[in-house]
PDB file of N, CA and C in Angstrom:
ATOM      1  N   UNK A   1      64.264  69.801 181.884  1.00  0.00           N
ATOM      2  CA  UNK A   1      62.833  69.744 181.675  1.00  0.00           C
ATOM      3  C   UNK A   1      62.537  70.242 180.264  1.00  0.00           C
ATOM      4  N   UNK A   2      61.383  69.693 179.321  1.00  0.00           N
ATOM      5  CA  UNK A   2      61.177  69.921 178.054  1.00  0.00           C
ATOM      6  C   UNK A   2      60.649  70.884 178.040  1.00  0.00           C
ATOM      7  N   UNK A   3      59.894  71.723 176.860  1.00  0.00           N
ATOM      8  CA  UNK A   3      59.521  72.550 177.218  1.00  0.00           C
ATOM      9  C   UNK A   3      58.075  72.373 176.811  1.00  0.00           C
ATOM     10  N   UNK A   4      57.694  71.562 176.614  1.00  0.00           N
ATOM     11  CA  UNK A   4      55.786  70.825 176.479  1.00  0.00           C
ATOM     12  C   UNK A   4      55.724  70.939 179.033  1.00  0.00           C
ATOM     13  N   UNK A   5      56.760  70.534 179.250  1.00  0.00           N
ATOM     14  CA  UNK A   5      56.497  70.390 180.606  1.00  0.00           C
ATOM     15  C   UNK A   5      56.618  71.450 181.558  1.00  0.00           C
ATOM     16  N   UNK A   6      57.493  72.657 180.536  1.00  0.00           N
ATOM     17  CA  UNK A   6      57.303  73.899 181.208  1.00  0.00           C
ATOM     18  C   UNK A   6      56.055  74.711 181.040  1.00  0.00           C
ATOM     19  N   UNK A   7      55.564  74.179 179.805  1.00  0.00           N
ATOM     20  CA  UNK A   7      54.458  74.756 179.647  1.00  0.00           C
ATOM     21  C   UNK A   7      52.865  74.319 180.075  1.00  0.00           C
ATOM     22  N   UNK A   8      53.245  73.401 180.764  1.00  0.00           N
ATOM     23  CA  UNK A   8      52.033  72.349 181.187  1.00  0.00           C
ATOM     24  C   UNK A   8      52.205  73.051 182.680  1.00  0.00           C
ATOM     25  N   UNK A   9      53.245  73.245 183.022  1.00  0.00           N
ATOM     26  CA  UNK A   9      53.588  73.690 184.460  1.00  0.00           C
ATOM     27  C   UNK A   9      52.520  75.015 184.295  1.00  0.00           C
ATOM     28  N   UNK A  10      53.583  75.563 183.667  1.00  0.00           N
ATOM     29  CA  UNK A  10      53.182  77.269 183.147  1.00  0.00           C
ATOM     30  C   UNK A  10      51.318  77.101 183.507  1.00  0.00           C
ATOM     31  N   UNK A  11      50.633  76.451 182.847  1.00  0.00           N
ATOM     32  CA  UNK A  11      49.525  76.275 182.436  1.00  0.00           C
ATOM     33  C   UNK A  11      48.400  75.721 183.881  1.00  0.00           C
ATOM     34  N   UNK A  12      49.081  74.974 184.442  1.00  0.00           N
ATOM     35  CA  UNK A  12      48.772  74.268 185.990  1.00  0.00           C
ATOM     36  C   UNK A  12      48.821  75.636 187.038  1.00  0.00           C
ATOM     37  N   UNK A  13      50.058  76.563 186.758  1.00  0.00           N
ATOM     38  CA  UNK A  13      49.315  77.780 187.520  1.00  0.00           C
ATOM     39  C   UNK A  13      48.756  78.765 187.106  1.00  0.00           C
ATOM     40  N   UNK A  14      48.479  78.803 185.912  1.00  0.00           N
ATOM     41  CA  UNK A  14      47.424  79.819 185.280  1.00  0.00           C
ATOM     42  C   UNK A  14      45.951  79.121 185.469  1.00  0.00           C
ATOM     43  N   UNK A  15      45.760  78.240 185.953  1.00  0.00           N
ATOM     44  CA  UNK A  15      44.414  77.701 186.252  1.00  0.00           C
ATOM     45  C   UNK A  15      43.768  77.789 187.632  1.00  0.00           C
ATOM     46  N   UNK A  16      44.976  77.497 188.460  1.00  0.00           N
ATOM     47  CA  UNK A  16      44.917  77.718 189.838  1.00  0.00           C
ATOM     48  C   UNK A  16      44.409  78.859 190.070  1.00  0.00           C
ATOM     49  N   UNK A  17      45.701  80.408 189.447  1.00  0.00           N
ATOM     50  CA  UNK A  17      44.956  81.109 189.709  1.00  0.00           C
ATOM     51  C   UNK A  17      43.652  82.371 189.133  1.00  0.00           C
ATOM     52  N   UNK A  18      43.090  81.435 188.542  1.00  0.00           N
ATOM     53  CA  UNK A  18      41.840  81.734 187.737  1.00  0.00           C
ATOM     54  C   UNK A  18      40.666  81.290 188.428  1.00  0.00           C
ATOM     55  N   UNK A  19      40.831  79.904 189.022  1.00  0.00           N
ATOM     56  CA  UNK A  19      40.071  79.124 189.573  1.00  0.00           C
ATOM     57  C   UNK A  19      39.764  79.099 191.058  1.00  0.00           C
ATOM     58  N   UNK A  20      41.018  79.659 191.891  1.00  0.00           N
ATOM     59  CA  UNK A  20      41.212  79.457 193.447  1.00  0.00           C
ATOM     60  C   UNK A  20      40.337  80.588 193.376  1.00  0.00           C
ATOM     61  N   UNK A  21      40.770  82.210 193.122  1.00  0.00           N
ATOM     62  CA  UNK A  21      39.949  83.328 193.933  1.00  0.00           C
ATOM     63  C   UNK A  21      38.262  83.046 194.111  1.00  0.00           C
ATOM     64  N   UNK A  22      37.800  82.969 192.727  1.00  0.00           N
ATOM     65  CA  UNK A  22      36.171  82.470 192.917  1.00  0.00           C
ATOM     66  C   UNK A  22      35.606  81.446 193.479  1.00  0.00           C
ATOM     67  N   UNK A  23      36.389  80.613 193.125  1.00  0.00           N
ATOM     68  CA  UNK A  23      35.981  79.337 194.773  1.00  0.00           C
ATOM     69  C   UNK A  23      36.023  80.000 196.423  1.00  0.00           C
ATOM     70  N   UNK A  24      37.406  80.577 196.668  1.00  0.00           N
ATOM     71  CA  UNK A  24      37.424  81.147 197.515  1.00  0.00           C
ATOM     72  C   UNK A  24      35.757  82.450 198.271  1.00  0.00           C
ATOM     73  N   UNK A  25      35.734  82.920 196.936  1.00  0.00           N
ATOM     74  CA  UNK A  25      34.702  84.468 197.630  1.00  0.00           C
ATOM     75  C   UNK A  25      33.154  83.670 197.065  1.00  0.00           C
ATOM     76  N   UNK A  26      33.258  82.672 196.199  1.00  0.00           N
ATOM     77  CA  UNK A  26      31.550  81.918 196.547  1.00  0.00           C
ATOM     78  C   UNK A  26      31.762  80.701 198.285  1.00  0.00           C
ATOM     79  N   UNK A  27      32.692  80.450 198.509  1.00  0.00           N
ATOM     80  CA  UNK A  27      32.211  79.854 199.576  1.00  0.00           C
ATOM     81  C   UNK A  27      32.287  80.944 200.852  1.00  0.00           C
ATOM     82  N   UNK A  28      32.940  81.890 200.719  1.00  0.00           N
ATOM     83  CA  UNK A  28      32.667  82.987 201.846  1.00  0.00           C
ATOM     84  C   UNK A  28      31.192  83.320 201.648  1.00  0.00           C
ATOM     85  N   UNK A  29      30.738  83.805 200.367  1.00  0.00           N
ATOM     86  CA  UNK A  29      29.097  84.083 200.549  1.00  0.00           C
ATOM     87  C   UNK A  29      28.520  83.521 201.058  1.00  0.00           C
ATOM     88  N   UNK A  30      28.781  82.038 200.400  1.00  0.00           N
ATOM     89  CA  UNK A  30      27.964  81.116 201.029  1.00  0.00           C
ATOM     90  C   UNK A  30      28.274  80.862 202.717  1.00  0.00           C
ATOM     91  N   UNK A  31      29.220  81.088 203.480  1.00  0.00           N
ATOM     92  CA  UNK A  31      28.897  81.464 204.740  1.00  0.00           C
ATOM     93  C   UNK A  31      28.854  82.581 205.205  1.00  0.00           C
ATOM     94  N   UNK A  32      28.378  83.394 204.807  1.00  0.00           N
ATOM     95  CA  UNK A  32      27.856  84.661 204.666  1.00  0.00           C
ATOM     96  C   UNK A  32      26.191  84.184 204.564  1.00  0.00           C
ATOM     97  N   UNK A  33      25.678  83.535 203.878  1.00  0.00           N
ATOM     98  CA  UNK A  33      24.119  83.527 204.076  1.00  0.00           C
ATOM     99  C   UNK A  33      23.783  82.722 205.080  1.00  0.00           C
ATOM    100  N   UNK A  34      24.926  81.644 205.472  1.00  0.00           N
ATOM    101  CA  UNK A  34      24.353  80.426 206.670  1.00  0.00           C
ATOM    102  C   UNK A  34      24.782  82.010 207.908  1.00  0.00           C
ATOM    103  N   UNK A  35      25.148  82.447 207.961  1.00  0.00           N
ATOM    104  CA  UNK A  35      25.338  83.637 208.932  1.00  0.00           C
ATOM    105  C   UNK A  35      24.278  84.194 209.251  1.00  0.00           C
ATOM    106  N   UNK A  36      23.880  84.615 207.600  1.00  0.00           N
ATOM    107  CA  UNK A  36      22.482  85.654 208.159  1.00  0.00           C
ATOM    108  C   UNK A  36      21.125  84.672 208.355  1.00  0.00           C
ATOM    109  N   UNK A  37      21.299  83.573 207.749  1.00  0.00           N
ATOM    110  CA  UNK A  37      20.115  82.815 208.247  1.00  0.00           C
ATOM    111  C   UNK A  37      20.151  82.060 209.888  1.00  0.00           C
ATOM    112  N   UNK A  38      21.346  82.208 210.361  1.00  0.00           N
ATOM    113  CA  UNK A  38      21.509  82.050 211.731  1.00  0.00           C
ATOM    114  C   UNK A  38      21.020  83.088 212.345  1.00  0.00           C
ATOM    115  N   UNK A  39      21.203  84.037 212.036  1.00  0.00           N
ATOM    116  CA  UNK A  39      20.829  85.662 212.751  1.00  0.00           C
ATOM    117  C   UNK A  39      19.701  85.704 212.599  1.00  0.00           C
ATOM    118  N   UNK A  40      19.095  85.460 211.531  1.00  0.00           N
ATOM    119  CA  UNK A  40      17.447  85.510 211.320  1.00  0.00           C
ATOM    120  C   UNK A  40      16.754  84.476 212.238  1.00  0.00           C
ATOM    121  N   UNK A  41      16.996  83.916 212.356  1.00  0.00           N
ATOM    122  CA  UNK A  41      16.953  82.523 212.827  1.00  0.00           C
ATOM    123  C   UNK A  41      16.195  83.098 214.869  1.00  0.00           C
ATOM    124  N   UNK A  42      14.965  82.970 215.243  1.00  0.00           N
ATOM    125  CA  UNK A  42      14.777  83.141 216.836  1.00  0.00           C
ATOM    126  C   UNK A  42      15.428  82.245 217.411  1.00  0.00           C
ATOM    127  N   UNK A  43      16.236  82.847 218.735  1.00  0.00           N
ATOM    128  CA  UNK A  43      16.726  81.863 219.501  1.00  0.00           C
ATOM    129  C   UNK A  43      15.829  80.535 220.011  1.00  0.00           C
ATOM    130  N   UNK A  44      14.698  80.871 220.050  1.00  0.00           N
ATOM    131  CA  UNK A  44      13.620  79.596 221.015  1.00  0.00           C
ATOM    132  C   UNK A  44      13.705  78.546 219.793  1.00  0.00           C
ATOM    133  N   UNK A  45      13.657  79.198 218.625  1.00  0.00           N
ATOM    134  CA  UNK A  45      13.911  77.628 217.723  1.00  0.00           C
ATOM    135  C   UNK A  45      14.546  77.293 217.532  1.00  0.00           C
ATOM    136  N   UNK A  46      16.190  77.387 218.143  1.00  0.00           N
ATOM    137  CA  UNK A  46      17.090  76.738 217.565  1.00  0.00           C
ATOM    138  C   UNK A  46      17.025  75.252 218.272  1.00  0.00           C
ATOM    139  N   UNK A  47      16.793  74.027 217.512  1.00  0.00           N
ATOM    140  CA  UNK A  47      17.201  72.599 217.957  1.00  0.00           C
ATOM    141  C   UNK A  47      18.090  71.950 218.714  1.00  0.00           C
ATOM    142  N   UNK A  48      19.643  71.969 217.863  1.00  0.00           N
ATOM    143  CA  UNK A  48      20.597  71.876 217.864  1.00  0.00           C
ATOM    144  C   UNK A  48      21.899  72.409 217.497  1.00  0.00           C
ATOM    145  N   UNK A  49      22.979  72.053 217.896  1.00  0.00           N
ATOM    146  CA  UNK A  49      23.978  72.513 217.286  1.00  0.00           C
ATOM    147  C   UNK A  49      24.824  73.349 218.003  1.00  0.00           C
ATOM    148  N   UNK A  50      25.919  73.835 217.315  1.00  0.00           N
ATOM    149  CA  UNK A  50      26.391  74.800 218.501  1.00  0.00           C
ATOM    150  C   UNK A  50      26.467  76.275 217.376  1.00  0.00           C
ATOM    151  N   UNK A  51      25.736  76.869 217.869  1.00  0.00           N
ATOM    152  CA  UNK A  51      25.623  77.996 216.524  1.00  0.00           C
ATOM    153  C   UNK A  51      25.892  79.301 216.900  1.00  0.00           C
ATOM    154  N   UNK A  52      26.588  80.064 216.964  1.00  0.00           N
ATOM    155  CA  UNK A  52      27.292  81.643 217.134  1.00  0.00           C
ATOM    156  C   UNK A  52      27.292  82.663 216.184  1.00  0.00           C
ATOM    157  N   UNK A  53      26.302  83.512 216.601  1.00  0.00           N
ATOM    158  CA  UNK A  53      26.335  84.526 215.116  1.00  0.00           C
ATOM    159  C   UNK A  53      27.357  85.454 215.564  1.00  0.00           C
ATOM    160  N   UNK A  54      27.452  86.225 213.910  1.00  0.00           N
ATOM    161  CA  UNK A  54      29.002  87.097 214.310  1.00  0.00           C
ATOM    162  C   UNK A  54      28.403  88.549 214.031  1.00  0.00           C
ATOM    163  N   UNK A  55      29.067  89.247 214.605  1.00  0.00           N
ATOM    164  CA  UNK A  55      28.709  90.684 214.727  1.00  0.00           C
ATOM    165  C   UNK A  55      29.209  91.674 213.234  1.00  0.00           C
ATOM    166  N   UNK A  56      28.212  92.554 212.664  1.00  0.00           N
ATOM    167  CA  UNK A  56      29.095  93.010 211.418  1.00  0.00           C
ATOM    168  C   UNK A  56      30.622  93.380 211.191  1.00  0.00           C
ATOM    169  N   UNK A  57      31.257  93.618 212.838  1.00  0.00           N
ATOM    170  CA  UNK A  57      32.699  94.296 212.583  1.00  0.00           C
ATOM    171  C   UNK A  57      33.328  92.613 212.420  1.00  0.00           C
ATOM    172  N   UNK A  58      33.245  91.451 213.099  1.00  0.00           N
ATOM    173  CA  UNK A  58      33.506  90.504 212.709  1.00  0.00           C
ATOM    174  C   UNK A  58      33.569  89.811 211.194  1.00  0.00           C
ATOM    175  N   UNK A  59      32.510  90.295 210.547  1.00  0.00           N
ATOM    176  CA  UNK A  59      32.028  89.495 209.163  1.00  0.00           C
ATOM    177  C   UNK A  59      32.668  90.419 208.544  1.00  0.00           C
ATOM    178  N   UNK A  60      33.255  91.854 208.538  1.00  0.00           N
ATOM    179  CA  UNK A  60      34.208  92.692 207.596  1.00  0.00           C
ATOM    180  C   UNK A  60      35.612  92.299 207.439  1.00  0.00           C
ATOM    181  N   UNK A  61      35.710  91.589 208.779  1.00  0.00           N
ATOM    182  CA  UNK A  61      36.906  91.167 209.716  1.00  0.00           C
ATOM    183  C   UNK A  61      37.176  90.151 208.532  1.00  0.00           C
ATOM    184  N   UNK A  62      36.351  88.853 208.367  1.00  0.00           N
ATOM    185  CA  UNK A  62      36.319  87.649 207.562  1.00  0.00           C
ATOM    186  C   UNK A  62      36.951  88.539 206.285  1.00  0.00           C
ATOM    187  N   UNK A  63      35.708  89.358 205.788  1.00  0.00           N
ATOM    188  CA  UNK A  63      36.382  89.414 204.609  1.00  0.00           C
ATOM    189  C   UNK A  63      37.434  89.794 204.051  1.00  0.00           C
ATOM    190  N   UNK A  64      37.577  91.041 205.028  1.00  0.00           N
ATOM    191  CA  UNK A  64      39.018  91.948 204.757  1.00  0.00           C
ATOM    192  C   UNK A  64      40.049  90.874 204.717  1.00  0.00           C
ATOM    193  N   UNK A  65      40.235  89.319 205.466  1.00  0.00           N
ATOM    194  CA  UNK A  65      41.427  88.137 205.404  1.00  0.00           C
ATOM    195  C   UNK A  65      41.221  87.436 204.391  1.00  0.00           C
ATOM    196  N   UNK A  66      39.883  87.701 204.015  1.00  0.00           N
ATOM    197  CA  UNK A  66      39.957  86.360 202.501  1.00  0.00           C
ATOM    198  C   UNK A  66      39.979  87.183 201.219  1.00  0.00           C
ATOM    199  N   UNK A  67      39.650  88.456 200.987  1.00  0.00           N
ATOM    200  CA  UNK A  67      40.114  89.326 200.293  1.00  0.00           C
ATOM    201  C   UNK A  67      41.847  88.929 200.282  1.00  0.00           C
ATOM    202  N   UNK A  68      42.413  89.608 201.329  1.00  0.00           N
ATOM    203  CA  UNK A  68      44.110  89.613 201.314  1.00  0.00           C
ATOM    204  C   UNK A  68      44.237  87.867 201.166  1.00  0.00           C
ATOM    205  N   UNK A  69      43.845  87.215 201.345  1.00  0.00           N
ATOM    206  CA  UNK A  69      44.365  85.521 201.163  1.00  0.00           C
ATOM    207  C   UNK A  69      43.787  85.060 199.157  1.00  0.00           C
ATOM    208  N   UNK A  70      42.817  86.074 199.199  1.00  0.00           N
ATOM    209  CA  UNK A  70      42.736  85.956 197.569  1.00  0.00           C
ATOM    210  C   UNK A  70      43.905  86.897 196.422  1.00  0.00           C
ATOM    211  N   UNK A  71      43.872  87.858 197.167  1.00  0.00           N
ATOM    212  CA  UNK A  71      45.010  88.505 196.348  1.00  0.00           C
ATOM    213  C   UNK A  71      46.726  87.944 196.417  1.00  0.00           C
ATOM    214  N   UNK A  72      47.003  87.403 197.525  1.00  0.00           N
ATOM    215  CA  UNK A  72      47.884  86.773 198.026  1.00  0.00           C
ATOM    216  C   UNK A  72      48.264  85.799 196.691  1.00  0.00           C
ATOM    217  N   UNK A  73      47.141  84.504 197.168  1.00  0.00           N
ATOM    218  CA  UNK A  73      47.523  83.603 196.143  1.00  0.00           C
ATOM    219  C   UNK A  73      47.074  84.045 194.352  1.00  0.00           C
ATOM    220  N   UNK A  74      46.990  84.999 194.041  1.00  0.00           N
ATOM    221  CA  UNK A  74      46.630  85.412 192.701  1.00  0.00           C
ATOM    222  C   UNK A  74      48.273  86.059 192.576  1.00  0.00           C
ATOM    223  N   UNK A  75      48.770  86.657 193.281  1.00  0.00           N
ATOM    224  CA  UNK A  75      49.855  87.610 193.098  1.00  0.00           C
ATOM    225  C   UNK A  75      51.068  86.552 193.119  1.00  0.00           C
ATOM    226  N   UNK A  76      50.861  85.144 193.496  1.00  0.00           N
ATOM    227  CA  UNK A  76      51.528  84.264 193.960  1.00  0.00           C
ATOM    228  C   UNK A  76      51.891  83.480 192.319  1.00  0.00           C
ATOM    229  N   UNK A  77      50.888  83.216 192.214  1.00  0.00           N
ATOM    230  CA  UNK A  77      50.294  82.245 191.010  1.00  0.00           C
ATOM    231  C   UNK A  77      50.132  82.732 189.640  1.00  0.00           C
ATOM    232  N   UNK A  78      50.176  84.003 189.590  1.00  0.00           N
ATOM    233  CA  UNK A  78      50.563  84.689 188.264  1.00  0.00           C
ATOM    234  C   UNK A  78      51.933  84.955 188.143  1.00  0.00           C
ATOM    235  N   UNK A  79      51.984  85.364 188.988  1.00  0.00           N
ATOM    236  CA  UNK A  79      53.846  85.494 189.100  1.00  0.00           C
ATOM    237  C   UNK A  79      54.454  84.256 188.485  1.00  0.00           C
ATOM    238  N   UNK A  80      54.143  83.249 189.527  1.00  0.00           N
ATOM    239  CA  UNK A  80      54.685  81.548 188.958  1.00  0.00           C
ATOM    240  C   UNK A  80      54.576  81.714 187.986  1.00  0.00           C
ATOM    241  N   UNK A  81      53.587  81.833 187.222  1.00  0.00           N
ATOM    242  CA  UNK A  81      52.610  81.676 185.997  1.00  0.00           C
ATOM    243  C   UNK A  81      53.938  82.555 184.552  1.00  0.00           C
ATOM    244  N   UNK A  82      54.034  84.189 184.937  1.00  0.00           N
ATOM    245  CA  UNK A  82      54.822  84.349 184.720  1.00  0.00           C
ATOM    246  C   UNK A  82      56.174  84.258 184.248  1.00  0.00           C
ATOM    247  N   UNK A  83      56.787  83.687 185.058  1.00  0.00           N
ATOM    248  CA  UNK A  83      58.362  83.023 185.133  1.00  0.00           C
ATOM    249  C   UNK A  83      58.147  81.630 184.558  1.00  0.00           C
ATOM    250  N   UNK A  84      57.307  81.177 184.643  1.00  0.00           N
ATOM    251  CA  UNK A  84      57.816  79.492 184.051  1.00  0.00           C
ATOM    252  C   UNK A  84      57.106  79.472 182.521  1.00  0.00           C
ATOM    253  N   UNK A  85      56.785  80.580 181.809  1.00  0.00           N
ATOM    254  CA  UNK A  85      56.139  80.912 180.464  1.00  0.00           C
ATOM    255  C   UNK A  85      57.551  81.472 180.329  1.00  0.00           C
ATOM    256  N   UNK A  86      57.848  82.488 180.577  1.00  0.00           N
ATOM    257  CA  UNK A  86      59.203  82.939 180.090  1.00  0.00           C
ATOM    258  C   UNK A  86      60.338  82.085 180.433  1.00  0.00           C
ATOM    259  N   UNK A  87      60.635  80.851 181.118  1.00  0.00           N
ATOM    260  CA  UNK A  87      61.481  80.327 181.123  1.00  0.00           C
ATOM    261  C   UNK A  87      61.080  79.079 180.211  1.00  0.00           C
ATOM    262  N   UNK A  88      60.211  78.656 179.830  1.00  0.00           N
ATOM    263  CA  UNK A  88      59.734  77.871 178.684  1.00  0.00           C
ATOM    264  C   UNK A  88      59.879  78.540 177.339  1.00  0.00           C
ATOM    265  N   UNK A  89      59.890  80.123 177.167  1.00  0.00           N
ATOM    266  CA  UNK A  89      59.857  80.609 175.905  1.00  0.00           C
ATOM    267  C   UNK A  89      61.272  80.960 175.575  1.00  0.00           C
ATOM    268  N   UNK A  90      62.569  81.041 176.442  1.00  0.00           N
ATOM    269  CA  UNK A  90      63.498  81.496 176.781  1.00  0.00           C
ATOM    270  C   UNK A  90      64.661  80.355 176.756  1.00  0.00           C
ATOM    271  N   UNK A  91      63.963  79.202 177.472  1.00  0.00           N
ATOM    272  CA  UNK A  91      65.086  78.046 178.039  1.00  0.00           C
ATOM    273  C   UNK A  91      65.525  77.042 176.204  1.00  0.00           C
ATOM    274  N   UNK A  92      66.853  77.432 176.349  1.00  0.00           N
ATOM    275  CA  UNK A  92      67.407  76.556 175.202  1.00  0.00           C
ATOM    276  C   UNK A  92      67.820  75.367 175.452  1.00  0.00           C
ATOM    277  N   UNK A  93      67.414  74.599 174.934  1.00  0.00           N
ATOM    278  CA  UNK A  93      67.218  72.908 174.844  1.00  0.00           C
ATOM    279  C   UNK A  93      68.422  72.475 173.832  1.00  0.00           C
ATOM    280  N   UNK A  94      69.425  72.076 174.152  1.00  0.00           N
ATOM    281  CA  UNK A  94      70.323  71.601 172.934  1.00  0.00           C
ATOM    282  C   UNK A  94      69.734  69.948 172.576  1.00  0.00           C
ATOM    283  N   UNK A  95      69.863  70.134 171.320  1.00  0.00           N
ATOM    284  CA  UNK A  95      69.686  68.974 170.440  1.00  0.00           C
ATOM    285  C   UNK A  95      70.263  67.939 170.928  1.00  0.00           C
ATOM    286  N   UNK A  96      69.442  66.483 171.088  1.00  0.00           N
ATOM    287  CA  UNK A  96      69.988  65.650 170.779  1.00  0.00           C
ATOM    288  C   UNK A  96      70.348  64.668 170.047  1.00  0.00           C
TER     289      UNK A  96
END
């Protein structure tokens, strides 16, 4: 492998993980507010749907797993990130 392709690699997971955690904790908010607007929400008006609000030890519950599933793939993806920069800055290419 060249090393324009180790570094494109290199570069493909330095984006990931820049990009995954905050996607990750804005779409938890964001069901985090369809939560509390369910809760707010009187039972006699609900229409449709099948809708279950969650109790606060539940919604700590959520986060405390997407917290650890954000650090997870950050610890994952820098690492990668890591090793394939130093094996791009490192890897000797003989001439052809």
């Amino acid at each position: 492998m060249h090393r324009k392709a180790i570094f494109l690699l290199a570069g493909i997971f330095l984006i990931v993980a820049l990009i995954a955690p905050p996607v990750i904790l804005i779409l938890q908010a964001d069901n985090d507010l369809d939560n509390y607007i369910i809760a707010q929400t009187p039972n006699g008006l609900q229409t449709s749907g099948n809708i279950t609000t969650l109790t606060p030890a539940e919604l700590q519950e959520n986060h405390n797993t997407n917290l650890i599933i954000v650090a997870i793939i950050e610890v994952v993806f820098v690492s990668l990130f890591a090793v394939t920069l130093y094996y791009g800055l490192n890897h000797s290419h003989p001439e052809h």
